[in-house]
Protein backbone atom coordinates (compact mmCIF):
# COMPACT_ATOMS: atom_id res chain seq x y z
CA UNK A 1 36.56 27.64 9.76
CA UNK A 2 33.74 27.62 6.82
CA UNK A 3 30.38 27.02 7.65
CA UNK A 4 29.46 22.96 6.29
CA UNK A 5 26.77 23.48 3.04
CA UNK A 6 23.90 22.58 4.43
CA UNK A 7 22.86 18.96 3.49
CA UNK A 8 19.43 18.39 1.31
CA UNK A 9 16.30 16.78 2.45
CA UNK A 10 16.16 13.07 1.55
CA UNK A 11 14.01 12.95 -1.84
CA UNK A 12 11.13 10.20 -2.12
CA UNK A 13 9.06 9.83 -5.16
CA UNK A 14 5.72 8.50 -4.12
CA UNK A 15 4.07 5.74 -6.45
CA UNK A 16 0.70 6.07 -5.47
CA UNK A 17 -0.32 2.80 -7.18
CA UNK A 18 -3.12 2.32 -10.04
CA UNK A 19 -5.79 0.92 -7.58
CA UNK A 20 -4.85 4.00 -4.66
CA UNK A 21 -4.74 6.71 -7.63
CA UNK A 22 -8.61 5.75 -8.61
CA UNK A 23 -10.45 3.74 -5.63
CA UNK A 24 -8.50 4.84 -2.42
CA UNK A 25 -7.10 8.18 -2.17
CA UNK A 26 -6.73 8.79 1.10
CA UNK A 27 -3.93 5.77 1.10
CA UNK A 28 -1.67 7.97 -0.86
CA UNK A 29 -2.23 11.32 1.26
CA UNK A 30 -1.53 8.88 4.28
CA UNK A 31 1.66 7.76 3.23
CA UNK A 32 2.75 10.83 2.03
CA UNK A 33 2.14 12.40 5.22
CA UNK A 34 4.30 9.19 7.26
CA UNK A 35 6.84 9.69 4.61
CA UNK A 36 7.39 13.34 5.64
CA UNK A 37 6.96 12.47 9.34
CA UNK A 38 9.84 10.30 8.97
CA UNK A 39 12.18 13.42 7.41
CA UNK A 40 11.98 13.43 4.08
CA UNK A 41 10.72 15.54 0.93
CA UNK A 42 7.85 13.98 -1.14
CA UNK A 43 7.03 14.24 -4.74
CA UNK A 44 4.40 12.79 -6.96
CA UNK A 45 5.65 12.44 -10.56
CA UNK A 46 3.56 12.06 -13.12
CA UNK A 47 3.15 8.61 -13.42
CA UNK A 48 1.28 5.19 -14.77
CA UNK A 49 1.09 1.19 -13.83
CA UNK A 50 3.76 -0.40 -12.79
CA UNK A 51 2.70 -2.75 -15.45
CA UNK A 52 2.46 -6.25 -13.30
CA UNK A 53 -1.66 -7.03 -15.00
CA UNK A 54 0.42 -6.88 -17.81
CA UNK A 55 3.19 -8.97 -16.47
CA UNK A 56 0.75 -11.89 -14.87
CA UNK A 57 -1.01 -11.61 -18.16
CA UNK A 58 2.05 -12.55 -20.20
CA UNK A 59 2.04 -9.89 -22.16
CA UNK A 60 6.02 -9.04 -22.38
CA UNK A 61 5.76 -5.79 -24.34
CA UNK A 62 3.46 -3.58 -22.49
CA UNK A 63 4.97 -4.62 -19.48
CA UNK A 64 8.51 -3.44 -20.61
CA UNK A 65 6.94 -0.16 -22.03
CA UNK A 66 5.67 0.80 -18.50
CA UNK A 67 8.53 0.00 -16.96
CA UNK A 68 10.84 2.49 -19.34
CA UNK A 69 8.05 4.96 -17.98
CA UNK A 70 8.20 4.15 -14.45
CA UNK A 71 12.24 4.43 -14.62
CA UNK A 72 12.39 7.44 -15.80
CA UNK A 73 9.93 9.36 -13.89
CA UNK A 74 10.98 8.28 -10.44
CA UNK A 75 15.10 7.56 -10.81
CA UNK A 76 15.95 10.64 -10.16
CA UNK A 77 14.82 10.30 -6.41
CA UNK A 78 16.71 9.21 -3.38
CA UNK A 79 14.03 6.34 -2.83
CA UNK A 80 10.79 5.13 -4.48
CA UNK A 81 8.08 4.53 -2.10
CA UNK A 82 4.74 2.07 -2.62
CA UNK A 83 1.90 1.62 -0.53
CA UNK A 84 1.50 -1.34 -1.88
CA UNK A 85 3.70 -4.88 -1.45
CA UNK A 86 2.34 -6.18 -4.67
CA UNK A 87 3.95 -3.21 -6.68
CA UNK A 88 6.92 -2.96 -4.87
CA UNK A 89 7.32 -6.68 -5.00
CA UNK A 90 6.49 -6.89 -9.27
CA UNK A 91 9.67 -3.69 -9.58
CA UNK A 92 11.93 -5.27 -7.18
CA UNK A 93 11.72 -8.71 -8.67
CA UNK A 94 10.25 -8.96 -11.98
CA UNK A 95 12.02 -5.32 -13.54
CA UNK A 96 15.13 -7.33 -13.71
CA UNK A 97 13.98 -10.07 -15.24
CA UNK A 98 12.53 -7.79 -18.37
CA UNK A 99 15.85 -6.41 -18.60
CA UNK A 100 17.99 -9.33 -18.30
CA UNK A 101 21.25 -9.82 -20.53
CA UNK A 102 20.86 -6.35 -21.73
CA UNK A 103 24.68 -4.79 -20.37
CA UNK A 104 22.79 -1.06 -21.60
CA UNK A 105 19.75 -1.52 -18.90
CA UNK A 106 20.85 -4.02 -16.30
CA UNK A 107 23.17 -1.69 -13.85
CA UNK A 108 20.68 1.65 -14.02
CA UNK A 109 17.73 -1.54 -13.56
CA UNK A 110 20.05 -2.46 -10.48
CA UNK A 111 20.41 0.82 -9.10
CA UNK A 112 16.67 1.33 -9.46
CA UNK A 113 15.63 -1.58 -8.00
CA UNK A 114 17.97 -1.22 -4.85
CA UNK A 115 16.18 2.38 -4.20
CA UNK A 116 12.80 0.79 -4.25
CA UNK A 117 10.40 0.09 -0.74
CA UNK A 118 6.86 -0.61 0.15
CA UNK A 119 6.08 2.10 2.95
CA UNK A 120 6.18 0.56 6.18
CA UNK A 121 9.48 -0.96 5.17
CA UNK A 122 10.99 2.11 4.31
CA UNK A 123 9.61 3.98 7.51
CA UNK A 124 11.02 0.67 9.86
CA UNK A 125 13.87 -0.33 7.66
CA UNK A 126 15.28 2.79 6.09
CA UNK A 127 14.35 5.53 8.82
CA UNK A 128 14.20 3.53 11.43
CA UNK A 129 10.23 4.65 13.11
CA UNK A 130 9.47 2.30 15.73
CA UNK A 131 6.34 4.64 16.49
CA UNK A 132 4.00 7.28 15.19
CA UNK A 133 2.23 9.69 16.86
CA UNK A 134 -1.61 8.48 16.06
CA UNK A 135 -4.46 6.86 17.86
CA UNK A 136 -7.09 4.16 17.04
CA UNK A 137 -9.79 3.06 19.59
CA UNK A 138 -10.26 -0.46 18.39
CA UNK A 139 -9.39 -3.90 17.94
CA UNK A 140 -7.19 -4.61 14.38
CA UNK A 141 -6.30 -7.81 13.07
CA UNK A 142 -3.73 -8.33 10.25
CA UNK A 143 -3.35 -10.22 6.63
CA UNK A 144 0.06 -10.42 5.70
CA UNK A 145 -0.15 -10.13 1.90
CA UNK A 146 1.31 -12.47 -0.17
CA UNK A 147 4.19 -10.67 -2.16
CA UNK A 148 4.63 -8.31 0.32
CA UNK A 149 5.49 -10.69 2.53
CA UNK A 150 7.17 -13.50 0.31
CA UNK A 151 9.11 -11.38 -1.91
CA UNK A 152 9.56 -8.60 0.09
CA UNK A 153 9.81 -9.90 4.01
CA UNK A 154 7.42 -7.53 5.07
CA UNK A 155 5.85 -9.24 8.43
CA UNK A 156 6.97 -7.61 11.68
CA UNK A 157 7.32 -3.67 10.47
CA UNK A 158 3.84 -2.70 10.32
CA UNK A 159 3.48 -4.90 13.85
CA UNK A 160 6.07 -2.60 15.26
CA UNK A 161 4.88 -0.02 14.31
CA UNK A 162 0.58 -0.68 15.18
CA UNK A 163 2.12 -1.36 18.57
CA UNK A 164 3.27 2.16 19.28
CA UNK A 165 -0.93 3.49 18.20
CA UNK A 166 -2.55 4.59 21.26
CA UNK A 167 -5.83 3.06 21.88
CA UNK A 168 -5.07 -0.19 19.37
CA UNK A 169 -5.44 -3.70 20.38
CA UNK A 170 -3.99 -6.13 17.94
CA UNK A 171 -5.56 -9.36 17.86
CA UNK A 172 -3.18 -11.60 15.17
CA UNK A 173 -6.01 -14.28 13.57
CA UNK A 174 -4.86 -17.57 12.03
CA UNK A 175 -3.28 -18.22 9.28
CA UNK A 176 -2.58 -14.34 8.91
CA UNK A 177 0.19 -15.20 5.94
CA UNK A 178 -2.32 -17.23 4.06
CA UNK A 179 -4.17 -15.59 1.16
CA UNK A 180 -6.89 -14.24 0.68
CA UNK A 181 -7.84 -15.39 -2.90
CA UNK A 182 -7.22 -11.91 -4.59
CA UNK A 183 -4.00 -12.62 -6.40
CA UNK A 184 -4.64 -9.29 -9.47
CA UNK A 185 -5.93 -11.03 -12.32
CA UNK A 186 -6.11 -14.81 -10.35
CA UNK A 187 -9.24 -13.72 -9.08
CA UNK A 188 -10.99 -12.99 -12.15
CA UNK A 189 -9.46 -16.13 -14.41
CA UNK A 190 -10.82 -18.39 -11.13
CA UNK A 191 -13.49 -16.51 -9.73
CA UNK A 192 -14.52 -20.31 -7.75
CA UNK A 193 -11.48 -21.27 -6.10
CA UNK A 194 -10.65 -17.43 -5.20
CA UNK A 195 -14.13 -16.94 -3.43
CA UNK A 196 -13.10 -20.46 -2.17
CA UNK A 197 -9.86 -18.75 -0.61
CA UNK A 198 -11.26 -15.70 1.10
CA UNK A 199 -14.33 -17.48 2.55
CA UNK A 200 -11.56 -19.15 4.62
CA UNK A 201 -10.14 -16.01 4.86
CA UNK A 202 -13.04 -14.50 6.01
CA UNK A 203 -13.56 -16.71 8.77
CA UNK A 204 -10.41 -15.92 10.21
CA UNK A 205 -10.77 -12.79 10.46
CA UNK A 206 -14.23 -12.92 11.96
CA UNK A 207 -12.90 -16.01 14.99
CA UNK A 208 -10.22 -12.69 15.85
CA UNK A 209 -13.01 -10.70 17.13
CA UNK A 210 -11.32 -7.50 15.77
CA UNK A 211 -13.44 -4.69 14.23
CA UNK A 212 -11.20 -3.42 12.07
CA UNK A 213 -9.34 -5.51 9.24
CA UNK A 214 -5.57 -3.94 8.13
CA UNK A 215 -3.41 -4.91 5.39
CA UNK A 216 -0.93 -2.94 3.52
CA UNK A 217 -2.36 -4.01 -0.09
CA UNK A 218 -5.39 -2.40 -1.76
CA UNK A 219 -6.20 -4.75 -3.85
CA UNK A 220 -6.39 -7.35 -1.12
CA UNK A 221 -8.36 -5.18 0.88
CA UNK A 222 -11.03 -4.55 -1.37
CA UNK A 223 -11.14 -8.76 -1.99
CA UNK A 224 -11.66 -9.23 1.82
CA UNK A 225 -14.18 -6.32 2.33
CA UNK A 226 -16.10 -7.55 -0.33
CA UNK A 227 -16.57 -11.09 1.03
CA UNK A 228 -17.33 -9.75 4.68
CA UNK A 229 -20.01 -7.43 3.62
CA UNK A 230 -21.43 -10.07 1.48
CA UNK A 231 -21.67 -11.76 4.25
CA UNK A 232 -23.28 -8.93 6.02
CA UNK A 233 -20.15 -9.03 8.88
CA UNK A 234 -19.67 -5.21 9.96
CA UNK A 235 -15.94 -5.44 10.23
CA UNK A 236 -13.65 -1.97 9.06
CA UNK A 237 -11.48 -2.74 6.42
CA UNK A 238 -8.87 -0.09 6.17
CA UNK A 239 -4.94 0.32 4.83
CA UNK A 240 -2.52 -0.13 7.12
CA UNK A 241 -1.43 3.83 6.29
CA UNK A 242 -4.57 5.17 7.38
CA UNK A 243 -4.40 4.10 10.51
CA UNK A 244 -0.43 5.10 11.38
CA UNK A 245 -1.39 8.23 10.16
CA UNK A 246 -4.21 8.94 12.44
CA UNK A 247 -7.15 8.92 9.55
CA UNK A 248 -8.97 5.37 11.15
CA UNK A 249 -12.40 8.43 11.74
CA UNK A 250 -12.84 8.55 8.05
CA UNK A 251 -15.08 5.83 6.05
CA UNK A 252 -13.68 2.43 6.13
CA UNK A 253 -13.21 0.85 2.72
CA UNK A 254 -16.69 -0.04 0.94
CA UNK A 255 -18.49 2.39 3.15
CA UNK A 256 -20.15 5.27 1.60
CA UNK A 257 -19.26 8.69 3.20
CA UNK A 258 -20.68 10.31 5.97
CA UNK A 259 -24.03 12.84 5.17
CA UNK A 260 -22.13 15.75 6.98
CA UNK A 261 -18.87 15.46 5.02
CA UNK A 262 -20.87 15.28 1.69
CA UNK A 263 -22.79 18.36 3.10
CA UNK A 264 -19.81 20.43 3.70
CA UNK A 265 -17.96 19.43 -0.02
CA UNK A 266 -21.59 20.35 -1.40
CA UNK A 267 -21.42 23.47 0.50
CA UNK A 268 -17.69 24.75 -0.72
CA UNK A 269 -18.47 23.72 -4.10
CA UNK A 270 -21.50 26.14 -3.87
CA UNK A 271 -19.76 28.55 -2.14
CA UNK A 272 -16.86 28.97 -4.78
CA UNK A 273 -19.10 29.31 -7.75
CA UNK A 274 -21.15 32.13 -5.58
């Protein structure tokens, strides 16, 4: 009897997200890493916005432009993966739309879409994780972002999975599915009634007595931190990936990094030139 070929890794193209790519790095190492602890190969194409400022601007054009570039770099993969609800949520639910009525697009749009997850998702829905092997000495509490959570039903996975972090208290504050005011571009069309929105927000999170702040959207995270250092509150504010992959010892978001880790960069940097 012949030997079965041996089958191929799954393939996952990473979308590391506009606001991860330039502001948060270490997001898009972290879910790379949770990607491959759940058994698959990652990539990261060369890629661009998803286009959704342009979207929730109205402007039709761009939006369909970057979209033609986001298809083809990452439809070649088994899945799509985004650290990011907000992006997942504008492919999964707006790329059709753009596309609509057009019999050339619509079925490769379809298959697309279908092969697109935020992270946690895909690790709790696709692979199945109910754990990780990381540990976080603190208290969290959660926001449940707005699309990742309306359009995608994103709510219990990264619960399920925080529960399994050694060391991790989860302390759920109210209102956890309300926003927090950020909404992309929302926040710089109504500056008022967004600052209006976290400062409820912000309350929340502060009457949950939890030190650390999670959320599994950058852009929401950097609203929130924003507002609780304003307010001089010294709450962590960190990605949701961060912390399932077992990087909650690095600098929380807003804070600058730590003397000895700027030491040691300064140090290789002078050490290669020697």
């Amino acid at each position: 009897m012949s030997a079965s070929p041996p089958t191929r890794p799954i393939s996952v193209g990473l979308f590391a997200t506009c606001l991860v790519d330039t502001l948060r790095p270490s997001v898009g190492f972290a879910a790379a890493q949770l990607i491959e602890q759940a058994g698959c190969e990652v990539s990261v194409p060369r890629q661009t916005c998803c286009g959704q400022p342009a979207f929730n601007s109205g402007d039709r054009v761009t939006t369909r432009a970057l979209a033609e570039q986001m298809i083809a770099a990452f439809e070649t993969f088994d899945y799509v993966v985004v650290p990011s609800g907000s992006c997942a949520g504008m492919i999964k639910t707006q790329y059709p739309e753009l596309f609509a009525g057009e019999p050339d697009w619509m079925p490769r749009i379809a298959r697309f879409c279908d092969k697109v997850y935020e992270l946690v998702s895909f690790l709790v829905d696709v692979r199945g994780m109910k754990s990780v092997a990381a540990a976080y000495d603190g208290t969290v509490t959660y926001h449940d972002s707005c699309s990742g959570l309306r359009e995608l039903g994103i709510q219990a996975q990264p619960r399920t999975l925080l529960a399994s972090v050694e060391g991790l208290e989860l302390a759920e504050m109210a209102d956890s599915d309300v926003c927090c005011g950020f909404g992309g571009t929302f926040c710089v069309k109504y500056p008022d009634v967004s600052n209006a929105i976290v400062e409820k927000k912000a309350a929340n999170i502060i009457a949950s007595h939890a030190d650390t702040l999670l959320a599994g959207d950058l852009g929401c995270l950097m609203n929130m931190a924003g507002k609780l250092q304003r307010m001089g509150r010294d709450i962590k504010v960190r990605h949701v990936a961060e912390v399932l992959a077992g990087q909650g010892g690095d600098p929380a978001i807003g804070e600058p990094a730590r003397k000895d880790a700027a030491r040691k960069e300064t140090a290789g940097t002078q050490g290669a030139g020697a």
